[in-house]
PDB file of N, CA and C in Angstrom:
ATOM      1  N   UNK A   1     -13.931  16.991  22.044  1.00  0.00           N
ATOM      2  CA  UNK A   1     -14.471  16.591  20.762  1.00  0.00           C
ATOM      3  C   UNK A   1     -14.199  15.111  20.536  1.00  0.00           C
ATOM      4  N   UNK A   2     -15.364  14.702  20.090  1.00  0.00           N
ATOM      5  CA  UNK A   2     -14.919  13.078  20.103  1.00  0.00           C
ATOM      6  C   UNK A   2     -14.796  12.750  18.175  1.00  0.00           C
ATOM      7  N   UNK A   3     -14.185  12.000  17.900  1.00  0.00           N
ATOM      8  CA  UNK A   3     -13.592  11.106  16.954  1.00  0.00           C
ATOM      9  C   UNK A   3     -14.067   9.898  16.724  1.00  0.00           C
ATOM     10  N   UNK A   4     -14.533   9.277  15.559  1.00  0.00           N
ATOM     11  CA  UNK A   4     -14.967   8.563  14.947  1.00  0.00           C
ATOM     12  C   UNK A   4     -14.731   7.707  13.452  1.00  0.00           C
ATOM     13  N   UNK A   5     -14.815   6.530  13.493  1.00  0.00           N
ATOM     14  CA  UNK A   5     -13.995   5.980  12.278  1.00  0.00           C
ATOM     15  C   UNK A   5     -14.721   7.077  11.155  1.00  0.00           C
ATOM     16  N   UNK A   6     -15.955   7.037  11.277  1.00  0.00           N
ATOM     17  CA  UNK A   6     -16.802   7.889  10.175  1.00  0.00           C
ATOM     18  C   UNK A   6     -16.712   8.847  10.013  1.00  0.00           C
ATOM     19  N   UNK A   7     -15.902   9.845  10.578  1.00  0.00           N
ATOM     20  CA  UNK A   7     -15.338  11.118  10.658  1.00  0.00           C
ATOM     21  C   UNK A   7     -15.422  11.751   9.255  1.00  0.00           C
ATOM     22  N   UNK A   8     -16.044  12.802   9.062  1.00  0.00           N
ATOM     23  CA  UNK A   8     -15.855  13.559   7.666  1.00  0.00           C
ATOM     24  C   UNK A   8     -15.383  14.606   7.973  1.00  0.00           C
ATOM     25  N   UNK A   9     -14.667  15.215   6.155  1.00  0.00           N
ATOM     26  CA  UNK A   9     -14.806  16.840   6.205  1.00  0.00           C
ATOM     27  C   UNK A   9     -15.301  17.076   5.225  1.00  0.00           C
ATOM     28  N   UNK A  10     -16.202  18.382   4.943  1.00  0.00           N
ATOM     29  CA  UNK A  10     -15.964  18.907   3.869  1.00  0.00           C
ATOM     30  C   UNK A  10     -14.820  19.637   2.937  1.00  0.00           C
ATOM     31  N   UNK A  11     -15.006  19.462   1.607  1.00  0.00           N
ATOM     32  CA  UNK A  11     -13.446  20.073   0.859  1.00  0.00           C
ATOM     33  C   UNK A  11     -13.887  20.414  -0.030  1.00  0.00           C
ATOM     34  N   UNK A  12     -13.796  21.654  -0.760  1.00  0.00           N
ATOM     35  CA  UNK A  12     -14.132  22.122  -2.035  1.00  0.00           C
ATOM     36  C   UNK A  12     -12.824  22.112  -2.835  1.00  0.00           C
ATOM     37  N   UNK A  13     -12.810  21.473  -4.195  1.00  0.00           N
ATOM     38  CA  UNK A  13     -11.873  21.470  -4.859  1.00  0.00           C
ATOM     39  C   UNK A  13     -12.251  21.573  -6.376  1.00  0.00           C
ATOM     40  N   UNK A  14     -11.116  21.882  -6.714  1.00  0.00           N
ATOM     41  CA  UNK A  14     -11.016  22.487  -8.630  1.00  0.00           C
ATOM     42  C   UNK A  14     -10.762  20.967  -9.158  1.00  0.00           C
ATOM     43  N   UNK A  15     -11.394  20.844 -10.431  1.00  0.00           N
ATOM     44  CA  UNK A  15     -10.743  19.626 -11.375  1.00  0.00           C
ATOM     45  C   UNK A  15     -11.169  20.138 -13.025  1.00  0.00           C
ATOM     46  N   UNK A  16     -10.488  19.425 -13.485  1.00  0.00           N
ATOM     47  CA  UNK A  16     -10.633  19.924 -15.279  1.00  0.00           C
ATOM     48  C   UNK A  16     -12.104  19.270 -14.991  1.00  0.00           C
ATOM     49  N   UNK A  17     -12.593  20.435 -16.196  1.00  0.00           N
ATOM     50  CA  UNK A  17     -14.454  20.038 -16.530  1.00  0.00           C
ATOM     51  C   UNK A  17     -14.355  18.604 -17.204  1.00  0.00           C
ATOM     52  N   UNK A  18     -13.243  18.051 -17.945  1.00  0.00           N
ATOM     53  CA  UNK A  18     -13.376  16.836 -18.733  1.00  0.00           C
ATOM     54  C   UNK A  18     -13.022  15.993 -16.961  1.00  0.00           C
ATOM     55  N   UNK A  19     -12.778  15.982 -16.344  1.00  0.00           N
ATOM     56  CA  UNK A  19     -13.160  14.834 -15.880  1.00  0.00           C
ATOM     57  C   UNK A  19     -14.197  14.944 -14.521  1.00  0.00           C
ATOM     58  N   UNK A  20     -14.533  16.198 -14.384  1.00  0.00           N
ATOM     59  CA  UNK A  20     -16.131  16.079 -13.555  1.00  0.00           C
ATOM     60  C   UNK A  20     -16.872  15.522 -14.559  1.00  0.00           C
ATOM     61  N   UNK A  21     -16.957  16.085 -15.837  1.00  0.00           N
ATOM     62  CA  UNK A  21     -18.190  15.478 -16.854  1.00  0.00           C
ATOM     63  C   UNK A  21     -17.999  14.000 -16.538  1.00  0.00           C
ATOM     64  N   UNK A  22     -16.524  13.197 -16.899  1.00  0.00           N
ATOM     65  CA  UNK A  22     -16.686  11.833 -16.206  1.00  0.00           C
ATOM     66  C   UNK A  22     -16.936  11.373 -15.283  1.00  0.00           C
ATOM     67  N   UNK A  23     -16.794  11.891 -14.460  1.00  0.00           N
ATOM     68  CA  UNK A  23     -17.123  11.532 -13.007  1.00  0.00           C
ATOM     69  C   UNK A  23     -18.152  11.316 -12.532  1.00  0.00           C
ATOM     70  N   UNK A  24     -19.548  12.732 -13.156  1.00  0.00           N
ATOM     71  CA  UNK A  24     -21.176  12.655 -13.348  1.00  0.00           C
ATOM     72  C   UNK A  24     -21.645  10.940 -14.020  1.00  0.00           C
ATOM     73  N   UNK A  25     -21.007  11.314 -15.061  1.00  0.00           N
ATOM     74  CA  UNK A  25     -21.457  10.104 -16.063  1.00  0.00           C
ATOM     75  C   UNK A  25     -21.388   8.789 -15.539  1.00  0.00           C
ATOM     76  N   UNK A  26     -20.059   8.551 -14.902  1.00  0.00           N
ATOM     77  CA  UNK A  26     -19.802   6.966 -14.404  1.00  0.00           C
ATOM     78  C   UNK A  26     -20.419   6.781 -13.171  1.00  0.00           C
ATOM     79  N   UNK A  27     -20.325   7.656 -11.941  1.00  0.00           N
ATOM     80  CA  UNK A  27     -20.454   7.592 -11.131  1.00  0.00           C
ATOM     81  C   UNK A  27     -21.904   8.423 -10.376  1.00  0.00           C
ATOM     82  N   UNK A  28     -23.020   7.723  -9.855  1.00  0.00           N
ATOM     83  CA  UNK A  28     -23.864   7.758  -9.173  1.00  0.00           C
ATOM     84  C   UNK A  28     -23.633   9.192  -8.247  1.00  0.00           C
ATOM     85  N   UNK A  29     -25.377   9.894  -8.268  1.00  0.00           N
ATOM     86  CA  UNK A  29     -24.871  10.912  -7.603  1.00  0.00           C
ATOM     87  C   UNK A  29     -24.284  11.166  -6.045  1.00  0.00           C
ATOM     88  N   UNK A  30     -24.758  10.053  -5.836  1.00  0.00           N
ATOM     89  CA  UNK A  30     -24.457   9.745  -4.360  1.00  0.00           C
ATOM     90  C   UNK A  30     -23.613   8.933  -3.948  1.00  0.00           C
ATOM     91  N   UNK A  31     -22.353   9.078  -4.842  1.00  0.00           N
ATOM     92  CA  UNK A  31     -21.256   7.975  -4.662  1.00  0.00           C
ATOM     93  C   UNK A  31     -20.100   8.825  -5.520  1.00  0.00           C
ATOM     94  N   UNK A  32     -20.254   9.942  -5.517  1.00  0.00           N
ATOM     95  CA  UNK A  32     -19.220  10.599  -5.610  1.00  0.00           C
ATOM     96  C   UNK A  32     -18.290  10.783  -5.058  1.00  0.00           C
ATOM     97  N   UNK A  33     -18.561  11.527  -3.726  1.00  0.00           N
ATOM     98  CA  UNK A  33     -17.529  11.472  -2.390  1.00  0.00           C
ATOM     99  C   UNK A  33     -16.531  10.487  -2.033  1.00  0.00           C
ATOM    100  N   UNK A  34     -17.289   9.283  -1.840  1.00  0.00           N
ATOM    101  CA  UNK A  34     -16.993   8.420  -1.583  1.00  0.00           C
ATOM    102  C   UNK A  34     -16.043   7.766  -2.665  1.00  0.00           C
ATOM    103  N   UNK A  35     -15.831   7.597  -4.134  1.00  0.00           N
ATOM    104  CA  UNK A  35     -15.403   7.469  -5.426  1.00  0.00           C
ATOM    105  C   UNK A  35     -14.508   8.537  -4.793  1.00  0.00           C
ATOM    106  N   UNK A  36     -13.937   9.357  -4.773  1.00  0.00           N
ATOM    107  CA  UNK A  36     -13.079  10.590  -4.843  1.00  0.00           C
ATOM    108  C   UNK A  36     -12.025  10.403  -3.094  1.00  0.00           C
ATOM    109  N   UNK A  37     -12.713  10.268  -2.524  1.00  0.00           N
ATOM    110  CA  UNK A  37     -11.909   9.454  -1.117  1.00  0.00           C
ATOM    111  C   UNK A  37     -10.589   8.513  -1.498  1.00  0.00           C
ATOM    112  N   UNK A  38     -11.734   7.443  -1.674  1.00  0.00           N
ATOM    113  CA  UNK A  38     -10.754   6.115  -2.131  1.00  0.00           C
ATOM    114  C   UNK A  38     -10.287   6.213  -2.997  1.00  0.00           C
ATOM    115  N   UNK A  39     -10.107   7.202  -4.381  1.00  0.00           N
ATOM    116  CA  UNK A  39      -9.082   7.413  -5.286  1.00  0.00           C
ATOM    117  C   UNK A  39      -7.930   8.109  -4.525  1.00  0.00           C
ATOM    118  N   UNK A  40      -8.068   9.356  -3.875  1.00  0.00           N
ATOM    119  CA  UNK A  40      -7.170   9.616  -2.734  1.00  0.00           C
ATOM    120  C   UNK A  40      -6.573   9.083  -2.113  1.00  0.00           C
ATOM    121  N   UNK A  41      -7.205   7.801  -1.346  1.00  0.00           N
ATOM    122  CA  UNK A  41      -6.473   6.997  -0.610  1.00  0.00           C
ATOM    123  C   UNK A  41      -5.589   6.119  -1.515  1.00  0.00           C
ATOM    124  N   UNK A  42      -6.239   5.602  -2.478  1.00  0.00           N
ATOM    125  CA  UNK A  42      -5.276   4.678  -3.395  1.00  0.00           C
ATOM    126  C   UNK A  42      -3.775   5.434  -3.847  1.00  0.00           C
ATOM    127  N   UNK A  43      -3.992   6.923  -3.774  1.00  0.00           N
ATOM    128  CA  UNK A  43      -3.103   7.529  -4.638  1.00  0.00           C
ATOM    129  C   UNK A  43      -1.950   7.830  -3.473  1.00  0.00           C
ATOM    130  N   UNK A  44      -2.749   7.963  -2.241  1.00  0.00           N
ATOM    131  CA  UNK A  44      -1.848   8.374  -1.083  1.00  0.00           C
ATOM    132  C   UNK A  44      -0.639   6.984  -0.884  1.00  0.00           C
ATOM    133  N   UNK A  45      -1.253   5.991  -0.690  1.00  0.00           N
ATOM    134  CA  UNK A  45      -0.980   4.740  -0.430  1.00  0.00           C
ATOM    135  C   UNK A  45       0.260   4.475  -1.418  1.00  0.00           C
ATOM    136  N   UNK A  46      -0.268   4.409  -2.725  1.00  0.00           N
ATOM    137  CA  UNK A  46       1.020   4.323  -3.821  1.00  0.00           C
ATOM    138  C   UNK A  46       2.049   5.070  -3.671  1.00  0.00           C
ATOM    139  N   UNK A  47       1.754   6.623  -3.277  1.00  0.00           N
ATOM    140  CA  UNK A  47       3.019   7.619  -3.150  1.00  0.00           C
ATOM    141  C   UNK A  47       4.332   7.188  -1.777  1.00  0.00           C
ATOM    142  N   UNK A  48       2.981   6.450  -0.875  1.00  0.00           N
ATOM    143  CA  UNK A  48       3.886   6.538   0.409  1.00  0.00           C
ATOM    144  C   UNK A  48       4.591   4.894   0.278  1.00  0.00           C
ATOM    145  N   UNK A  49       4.326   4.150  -0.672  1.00  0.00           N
ATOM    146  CA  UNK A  49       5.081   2.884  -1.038  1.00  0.00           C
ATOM    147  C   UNK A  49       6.087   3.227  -1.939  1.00  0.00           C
ATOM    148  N   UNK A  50       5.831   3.659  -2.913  1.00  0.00           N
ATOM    149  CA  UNK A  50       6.971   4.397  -4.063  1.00  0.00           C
ATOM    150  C   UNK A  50       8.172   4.999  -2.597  1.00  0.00           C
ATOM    151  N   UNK A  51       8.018   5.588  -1.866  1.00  0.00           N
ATOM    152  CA  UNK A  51       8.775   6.674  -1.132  1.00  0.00           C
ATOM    153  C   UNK A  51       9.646   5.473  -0.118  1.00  0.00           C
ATOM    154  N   UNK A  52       8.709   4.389   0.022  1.00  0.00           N
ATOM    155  CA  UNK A  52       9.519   3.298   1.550  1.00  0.00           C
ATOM    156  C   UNK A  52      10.432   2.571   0.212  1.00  0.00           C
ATOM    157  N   UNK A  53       9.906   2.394  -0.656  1.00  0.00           N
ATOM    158  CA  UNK A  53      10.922   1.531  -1.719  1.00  0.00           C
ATOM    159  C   UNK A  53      12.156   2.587  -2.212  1.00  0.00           C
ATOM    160  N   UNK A  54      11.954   3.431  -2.375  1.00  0.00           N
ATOM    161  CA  UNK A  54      13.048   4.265  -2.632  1.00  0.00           C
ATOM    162  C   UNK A  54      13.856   4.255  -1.229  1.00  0.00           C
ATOM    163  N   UNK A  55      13.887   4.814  -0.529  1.00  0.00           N
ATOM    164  CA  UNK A  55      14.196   4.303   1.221  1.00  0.00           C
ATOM    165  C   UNK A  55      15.286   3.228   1.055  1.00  0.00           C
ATOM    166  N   UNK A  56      14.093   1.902   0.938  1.00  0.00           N
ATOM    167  CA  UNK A  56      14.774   0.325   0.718  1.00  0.00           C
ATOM    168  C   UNK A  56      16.130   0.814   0.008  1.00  0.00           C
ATOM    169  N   UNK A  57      16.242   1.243  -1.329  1.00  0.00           N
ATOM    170  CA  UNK A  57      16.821   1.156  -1.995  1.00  0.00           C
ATOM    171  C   UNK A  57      18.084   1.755  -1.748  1.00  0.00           C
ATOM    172  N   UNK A  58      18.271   2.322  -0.718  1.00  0.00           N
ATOM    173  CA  UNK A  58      19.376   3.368  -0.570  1.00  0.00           C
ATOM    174  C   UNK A  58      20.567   2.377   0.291  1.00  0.00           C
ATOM    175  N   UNK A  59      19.511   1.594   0.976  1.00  0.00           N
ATOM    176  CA  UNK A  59      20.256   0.774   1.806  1.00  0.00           C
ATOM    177  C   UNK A  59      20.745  -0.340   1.507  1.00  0.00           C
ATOM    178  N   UNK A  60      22.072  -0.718   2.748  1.00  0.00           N
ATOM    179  CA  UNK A  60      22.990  -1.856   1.468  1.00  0.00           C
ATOM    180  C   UNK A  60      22.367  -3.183   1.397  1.00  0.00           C
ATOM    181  N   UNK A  61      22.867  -4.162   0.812  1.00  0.00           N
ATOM    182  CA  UNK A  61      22.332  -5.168   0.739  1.00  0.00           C
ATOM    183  C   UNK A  61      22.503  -5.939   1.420  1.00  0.00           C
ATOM    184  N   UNK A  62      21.487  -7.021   1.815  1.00  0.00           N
ATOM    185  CA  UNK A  62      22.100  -7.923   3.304  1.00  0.00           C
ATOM    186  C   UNK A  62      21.909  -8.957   2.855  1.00  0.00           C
ATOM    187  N   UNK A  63      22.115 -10.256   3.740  1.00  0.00           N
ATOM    188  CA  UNK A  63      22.209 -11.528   3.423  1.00  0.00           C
ATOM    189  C   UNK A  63      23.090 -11.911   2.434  1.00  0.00           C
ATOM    190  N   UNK A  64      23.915 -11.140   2.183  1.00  0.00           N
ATOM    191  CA  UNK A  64      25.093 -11.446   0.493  1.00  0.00           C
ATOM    192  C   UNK A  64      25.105 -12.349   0.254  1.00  0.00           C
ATOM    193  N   UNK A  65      25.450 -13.671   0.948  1.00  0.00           N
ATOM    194  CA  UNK A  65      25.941 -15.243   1.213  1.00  0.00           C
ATOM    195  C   UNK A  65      24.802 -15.769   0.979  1.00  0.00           C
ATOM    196  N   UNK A  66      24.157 -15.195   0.397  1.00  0.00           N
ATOM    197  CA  UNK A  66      22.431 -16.092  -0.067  1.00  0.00           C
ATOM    198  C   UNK A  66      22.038 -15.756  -1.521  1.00  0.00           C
ATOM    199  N   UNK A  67      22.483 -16.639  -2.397  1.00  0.00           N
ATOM    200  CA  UNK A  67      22.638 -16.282  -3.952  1.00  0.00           C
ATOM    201  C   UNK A  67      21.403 -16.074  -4.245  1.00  0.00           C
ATOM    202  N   UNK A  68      20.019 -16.517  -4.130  1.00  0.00           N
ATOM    203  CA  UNK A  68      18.709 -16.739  -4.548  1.00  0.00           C
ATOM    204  C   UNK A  68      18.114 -16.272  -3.225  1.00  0.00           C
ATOM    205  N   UNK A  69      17.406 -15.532  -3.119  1.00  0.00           N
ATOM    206  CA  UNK A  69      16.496 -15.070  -1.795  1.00  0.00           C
ATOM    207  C   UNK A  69      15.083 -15.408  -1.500  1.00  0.00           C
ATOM    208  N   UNK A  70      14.215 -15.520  -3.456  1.00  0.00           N
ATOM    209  CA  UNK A  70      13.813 -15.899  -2.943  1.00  0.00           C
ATOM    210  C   UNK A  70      13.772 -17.980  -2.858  1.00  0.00           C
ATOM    211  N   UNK A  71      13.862 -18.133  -3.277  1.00  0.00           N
ATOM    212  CA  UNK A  71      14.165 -20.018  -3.169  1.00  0.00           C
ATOM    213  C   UNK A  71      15.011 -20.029  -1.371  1.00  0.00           C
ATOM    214  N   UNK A  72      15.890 -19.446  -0.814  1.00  0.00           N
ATOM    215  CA  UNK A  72      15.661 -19.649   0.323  1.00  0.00           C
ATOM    216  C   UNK A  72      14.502 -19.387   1.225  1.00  0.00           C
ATOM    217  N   UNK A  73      13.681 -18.288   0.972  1.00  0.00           N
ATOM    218  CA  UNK A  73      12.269 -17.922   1.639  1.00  0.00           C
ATOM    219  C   UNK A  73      11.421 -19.113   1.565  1.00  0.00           C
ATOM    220  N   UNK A  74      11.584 -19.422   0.035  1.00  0.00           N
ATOM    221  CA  UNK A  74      10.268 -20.737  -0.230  1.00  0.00           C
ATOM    222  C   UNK A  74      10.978 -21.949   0.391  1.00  0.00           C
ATOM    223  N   UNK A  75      12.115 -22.028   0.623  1.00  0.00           N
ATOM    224  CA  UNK A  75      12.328 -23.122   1.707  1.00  0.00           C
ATOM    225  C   UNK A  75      12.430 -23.563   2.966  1.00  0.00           C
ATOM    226  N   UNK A  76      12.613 -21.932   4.138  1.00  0.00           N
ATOM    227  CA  UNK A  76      12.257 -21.498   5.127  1.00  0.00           C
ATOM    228  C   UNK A  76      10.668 -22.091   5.294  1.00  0.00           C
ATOM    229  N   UNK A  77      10.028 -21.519   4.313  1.00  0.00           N
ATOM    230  CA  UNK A  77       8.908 -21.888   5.144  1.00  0.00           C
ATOM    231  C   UNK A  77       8.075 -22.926   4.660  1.00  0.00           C
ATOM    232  N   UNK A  78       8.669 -24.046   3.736  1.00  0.00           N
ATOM    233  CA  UNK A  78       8.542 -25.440   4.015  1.00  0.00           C
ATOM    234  C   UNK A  78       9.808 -26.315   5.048  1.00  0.00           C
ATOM    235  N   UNK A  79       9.735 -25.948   5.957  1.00  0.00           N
ATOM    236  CA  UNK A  79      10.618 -26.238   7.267  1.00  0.00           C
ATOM    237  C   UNK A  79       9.591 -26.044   8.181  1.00  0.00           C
ATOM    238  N   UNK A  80       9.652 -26.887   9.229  1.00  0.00           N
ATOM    239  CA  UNK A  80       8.330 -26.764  10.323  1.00  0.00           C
ATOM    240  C   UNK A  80       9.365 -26.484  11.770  1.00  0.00           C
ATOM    241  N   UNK A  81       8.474 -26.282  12.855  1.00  0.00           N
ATOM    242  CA  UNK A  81       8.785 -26.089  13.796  1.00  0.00           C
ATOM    243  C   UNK A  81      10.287 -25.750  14.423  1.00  0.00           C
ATOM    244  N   UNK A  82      10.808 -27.498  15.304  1.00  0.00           N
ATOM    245  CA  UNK A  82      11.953 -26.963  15.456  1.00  0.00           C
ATOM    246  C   UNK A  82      12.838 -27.073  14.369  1.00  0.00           C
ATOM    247  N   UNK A  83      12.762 -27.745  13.325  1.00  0.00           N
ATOM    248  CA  UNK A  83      13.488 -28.160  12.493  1.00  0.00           C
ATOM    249  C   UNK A  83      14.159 -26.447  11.763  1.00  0.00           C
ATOM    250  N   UNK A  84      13.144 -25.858  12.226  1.00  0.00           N
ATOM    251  CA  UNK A  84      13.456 -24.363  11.264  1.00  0.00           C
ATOM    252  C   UNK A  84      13.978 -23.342  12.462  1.00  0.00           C
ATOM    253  N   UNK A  85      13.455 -23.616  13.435  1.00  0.00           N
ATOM    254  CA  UNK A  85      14.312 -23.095  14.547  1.00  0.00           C
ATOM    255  C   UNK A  85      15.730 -23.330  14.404  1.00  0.00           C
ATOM    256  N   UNK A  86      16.110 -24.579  14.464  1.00  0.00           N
ATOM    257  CA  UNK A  86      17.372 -25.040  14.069  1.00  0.00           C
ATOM    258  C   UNK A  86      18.138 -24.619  12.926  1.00  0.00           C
ATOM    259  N   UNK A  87      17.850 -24.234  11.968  1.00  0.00           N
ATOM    260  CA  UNK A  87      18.031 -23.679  10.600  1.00  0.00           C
ATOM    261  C   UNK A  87      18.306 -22.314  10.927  1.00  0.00           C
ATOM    262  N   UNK A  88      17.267 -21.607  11.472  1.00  0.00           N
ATOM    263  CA  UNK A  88      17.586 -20.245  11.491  1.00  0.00           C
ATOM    264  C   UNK A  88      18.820 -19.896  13.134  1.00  0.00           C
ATOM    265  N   UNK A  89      18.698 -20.918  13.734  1.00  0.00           N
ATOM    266  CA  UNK A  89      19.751 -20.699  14.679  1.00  0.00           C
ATOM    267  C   UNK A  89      19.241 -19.630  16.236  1.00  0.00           C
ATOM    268  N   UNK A  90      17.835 -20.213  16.089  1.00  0.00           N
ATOM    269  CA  UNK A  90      17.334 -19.733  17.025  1.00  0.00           C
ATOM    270  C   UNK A  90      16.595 -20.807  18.282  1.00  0.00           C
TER     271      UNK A  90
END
């Protein structure tokens, strides 16, 4: 079986009638699917960032000896070449 970015499935699913009625209304009949995908994906995406930040969070803190993180970042990378090689000690 071959695979394709365009790959579909079908899915039958339940939703409150108040927001199919919205869904008709705003959205084109032929741009439903597609509207209902990418809300999925948006929602997937947020859950699985919420979940790596919680993650982050568990873990200790590094760089201690660096009072401001970011003002060292924004100065890292106004540093060029070797000059920042040198800096970072590489």
């Amino acid at each position: 079986m071959r695979t394709t970015v365009n790959d579909t499935a079908r899915l039958n699913i339940l939703m409150p009638h108040r927001l199919m009625k919205e869904l008709k209304k705003e959205i084109p009949p032929r741009g439903k699917s597609k509207f209902i995908a990418e809300a999925v994906d948006e929602k997937l995406s947020r859950l699985k960032r919420e979940r790596a930040f919680k993650e982050l969070a568990k873990l200790p803190p590094t760089f201690t000896d660096i009072p401001d993180g970011a003002e060292y970042i924004h100065k890292m990378r106004r540093l060029e070449g070797k000059e920042r090689e040198k800096h970072l000690g590489v």
